[in-house]
Protein backbone atom coordinates (compact mmCIF):
# COMPACT_ATOMS: atom_id res chain seq x y z
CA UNK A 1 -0.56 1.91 -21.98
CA UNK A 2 -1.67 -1.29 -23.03
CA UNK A 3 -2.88 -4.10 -21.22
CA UNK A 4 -3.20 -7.56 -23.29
CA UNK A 5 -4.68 -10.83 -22.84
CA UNK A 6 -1.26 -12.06 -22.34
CA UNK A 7 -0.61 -9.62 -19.13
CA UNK A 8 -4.22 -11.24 -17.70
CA UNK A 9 -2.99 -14.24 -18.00
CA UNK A 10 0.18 -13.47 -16.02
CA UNK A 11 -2.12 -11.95 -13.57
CA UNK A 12 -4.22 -14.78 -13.26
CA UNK A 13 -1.02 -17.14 -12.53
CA UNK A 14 -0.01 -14.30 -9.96
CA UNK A 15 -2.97 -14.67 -8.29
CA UNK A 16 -2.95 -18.37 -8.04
CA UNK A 17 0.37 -18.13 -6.45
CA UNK A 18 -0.35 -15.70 -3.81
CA UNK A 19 -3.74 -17.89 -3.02
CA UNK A 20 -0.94 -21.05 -2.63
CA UNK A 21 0.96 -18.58 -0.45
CA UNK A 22 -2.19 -18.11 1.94
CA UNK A 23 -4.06 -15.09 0.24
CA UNK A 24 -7.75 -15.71 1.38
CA UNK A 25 -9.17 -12.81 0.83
CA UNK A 26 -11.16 -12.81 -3.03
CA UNK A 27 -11.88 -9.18 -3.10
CA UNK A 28 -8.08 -8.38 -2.74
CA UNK A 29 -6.99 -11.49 -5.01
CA UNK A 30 -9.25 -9.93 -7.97
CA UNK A 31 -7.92 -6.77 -7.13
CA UNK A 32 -4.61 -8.15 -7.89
CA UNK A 33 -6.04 -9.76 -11.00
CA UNK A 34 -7.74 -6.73 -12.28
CA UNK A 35 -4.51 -3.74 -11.67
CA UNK A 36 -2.24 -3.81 -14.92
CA UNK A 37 0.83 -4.14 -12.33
CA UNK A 38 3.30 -3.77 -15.56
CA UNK A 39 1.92 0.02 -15.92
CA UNK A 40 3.29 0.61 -12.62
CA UNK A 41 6.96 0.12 -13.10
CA UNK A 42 9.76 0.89 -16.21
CA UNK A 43 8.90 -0.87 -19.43
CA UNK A 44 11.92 -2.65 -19.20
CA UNK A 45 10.72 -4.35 -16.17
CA UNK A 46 7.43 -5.46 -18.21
CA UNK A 47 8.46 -9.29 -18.59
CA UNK A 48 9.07 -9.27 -15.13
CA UNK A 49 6.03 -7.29 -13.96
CA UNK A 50 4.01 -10.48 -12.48
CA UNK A 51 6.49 -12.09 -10.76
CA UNK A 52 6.37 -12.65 -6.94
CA UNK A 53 8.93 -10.07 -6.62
CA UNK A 54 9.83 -6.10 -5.46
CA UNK A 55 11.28 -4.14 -8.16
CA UNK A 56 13.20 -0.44 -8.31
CA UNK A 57 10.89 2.45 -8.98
CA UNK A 58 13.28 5.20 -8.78
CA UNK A 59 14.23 7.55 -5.90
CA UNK A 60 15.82 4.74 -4.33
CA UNK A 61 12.37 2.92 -3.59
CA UNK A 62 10.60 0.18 -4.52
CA UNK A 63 7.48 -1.10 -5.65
CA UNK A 64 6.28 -4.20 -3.46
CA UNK A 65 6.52 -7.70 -4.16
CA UNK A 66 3.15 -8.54 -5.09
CA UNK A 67 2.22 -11.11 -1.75
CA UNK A 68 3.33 -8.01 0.74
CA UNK A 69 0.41 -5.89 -1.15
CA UNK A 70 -1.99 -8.40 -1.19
CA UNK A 71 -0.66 -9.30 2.59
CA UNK A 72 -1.27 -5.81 3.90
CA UNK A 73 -4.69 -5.31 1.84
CA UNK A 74 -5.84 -8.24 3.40
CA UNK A 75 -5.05 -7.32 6.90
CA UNK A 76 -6.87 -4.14 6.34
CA UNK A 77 -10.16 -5.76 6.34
CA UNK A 78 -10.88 -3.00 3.55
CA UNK A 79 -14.73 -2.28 3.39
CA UNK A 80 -16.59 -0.33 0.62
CA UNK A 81 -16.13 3.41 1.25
CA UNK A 82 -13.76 3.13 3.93
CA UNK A 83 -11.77 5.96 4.42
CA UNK A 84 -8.11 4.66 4.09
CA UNK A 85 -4.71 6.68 4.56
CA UNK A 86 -1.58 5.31 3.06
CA UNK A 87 1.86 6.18 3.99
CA UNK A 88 4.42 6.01 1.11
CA UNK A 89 2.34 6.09 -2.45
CA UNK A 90 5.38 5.21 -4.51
CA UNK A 91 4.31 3.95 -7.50
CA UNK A 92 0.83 3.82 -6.91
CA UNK A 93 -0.43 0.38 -6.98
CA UNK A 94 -1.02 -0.42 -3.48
CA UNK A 95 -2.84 2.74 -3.89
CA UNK A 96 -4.69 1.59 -6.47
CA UNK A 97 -5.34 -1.98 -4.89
CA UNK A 98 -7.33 -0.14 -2.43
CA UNK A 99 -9.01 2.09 -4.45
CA UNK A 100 -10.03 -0.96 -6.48
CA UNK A 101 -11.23 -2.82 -3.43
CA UNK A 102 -13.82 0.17 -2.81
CA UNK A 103 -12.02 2.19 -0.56
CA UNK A 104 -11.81 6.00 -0.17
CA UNK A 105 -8.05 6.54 -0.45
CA UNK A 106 -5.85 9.37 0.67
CA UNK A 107 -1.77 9.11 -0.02
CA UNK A 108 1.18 10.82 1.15
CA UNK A 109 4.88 10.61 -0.77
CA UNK A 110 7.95 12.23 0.66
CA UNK A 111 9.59 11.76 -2.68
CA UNK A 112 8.86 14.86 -4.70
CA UNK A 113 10.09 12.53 -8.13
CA UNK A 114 7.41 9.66 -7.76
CA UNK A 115 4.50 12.30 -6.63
CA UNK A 116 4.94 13.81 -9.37
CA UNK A 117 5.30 10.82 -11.70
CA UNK A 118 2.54 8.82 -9.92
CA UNK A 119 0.16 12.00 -9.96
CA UNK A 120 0.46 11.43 -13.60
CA UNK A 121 -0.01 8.21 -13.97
CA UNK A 122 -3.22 7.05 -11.54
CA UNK A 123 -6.01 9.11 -13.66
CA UNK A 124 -4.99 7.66 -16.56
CA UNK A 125 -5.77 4.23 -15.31
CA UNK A 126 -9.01 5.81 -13.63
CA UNK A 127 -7.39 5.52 -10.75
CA UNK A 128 -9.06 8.09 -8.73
CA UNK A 129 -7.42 8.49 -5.03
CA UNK A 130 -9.73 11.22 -3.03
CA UNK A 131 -6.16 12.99 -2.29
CA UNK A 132 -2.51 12.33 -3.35
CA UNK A 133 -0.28 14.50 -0.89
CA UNK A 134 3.53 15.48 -0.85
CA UNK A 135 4.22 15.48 2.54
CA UNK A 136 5.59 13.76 5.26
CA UNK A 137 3.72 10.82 6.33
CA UNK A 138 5.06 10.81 9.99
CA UNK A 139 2.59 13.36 10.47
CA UNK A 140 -0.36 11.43 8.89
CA UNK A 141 -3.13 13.64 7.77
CA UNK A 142 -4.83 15.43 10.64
CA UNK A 143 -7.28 17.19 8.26
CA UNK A 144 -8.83 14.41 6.97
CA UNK A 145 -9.16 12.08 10.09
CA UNK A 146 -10.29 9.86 12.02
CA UNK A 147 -9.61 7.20 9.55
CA UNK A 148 -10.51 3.63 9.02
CA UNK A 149 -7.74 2.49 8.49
CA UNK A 150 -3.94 3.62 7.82
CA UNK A 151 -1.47 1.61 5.82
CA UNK A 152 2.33 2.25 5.99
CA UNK A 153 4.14 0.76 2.97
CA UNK A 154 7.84 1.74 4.42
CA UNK A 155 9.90 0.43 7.19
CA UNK A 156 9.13 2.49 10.51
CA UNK A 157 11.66 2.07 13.59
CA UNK A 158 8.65 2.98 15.47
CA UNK A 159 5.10 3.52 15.22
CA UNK A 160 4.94 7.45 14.95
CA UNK A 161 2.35 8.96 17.56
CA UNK A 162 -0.07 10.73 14.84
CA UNK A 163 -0.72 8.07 13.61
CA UNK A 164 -2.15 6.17 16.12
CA UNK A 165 -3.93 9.24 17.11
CA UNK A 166 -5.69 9.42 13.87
CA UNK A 167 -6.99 6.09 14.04
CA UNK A 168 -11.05 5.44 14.02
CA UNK A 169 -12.12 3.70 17.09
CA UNK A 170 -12.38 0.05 16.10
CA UNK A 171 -9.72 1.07 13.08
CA UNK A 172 -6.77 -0.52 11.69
CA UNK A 173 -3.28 0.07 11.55
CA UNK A 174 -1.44 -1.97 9.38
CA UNK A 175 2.87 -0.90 9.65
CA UNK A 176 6.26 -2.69 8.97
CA UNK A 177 8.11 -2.03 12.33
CA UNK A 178 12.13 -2.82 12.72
CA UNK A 179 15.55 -1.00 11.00
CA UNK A 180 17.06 -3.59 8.96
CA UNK A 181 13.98 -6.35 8.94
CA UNK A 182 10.79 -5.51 9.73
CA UNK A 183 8.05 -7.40 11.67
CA UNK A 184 4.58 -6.60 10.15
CA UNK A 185 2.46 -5.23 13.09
CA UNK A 186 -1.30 -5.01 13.20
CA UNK A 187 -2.73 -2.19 15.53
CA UNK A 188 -6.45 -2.20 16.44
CA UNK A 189 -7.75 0.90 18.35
CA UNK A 190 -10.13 -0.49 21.31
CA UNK A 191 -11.21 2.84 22.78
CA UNK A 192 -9.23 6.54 23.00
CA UNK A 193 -6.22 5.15 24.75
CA UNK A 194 -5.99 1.51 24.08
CA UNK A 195 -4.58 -0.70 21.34
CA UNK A 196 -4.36 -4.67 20.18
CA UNK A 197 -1.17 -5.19 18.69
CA UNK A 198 -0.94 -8.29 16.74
CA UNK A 199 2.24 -9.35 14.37
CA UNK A 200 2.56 -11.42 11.45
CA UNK A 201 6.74 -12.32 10.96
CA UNK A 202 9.80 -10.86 9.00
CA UNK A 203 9.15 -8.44 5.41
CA UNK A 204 12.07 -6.27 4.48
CA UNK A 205 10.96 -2.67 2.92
CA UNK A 206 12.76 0.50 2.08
CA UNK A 207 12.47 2.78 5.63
CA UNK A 208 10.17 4.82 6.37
CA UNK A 209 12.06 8.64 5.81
CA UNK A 210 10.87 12.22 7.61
CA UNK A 211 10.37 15.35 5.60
CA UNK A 212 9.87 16.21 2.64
CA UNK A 213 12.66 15.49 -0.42
């Protein structure tokens, strides 16, 4: 588990290439500076680990490029103490992205493999999510909500009900909508019935599965 003056360096260039690629907001940029990204994925992916790119994490997902992260955290508008729910923890670092940025973080993975793996890993980096769930994150969290805001990290072909219903008023959902290509899609709730949809262009992600495996 170590983390050099070599991989801060990498960060830092990271960083000053998602600032080039219209990152704006610091607290998520030194988020991005501070998270050891190369603990996140297969040592043999280590050299690679700050590059601009997505990379295999097993179970036939990925872990984000690094702009899509910073992208999302951004359009989250994430506030100390927020209470956040993400869809699809994989391997933890958008997870830990917005734990670093203050926020109170509760995460749901369908894929029993990475839970457990991921469960593993995030105290170890004092990573410290108030819940990591194996479920299935069409159903959001009911228990825990209204939240702040909710954060997909999958492809959805749609924007599943629950979630919209567990939405604070004035909160934020932030979901990659579309099959093959997704359009990133910004939800705001205005009162119990209404929402302002905004999106933001193409990403591709792995979809967004139902039920447990």
């Amino acid at each position: 588990m170590k983390d050099t003056n070599k991989h801060q360096g990498l960060r830092n260039q990271l960083v000053k290439q998602l600032e080039e690629k219209g990152i704006t907001d610091k607290n998520v940029l030194a988020a991005i500076g501070k998270i050891p990204r190369h603990l996140f994925l297969d040592s043999s992916f280590e050299d690679f680990a700050y590059q601009d790119k997505a990379f295999p994490i097993g179970a036939d997902q990925t872990i984000s490029q690094p702009y899509t992260v910073a992208f999302q955290s951004q359009l989250l508008e994430v506030q100390k103490n927020h209470k956040i729910l993400e869809i699809g923890t994989g391997s933890g670092y958008q997870t830990a992205v917005l734990f670093t940025l203050g926020a109170n973080v509760y995460s749901i993975e369908r894929q029993n493999q990475l839970f457990k793996k991921t469960s593993l890993l995030l105290p170890k980096l004092n990573i410290r999510p108030k819940k990591l769930i194996f479920g299935d994150g069409y159903k959001g969290l009911s228990e825990a909500a209204p939240f702040d805001s909710i954060i997909v990290t999958a492809g959805a072909p749609f924007i599943p009900q629950p979630l919209m219903a567990q939405l604070k008023i004035g909160g934020r959902l932030v979901i990659p909508v579309g099959e093959k290509e997704q359009i990133m899609t910004l939800l705001i709730r205005k009162n119990e019935t209404q929402f302002e949809k905004h999106e933001f262009g193409d990403f591709r992600f792995v979809p967004l599965l139902e039920n447990k495996n």
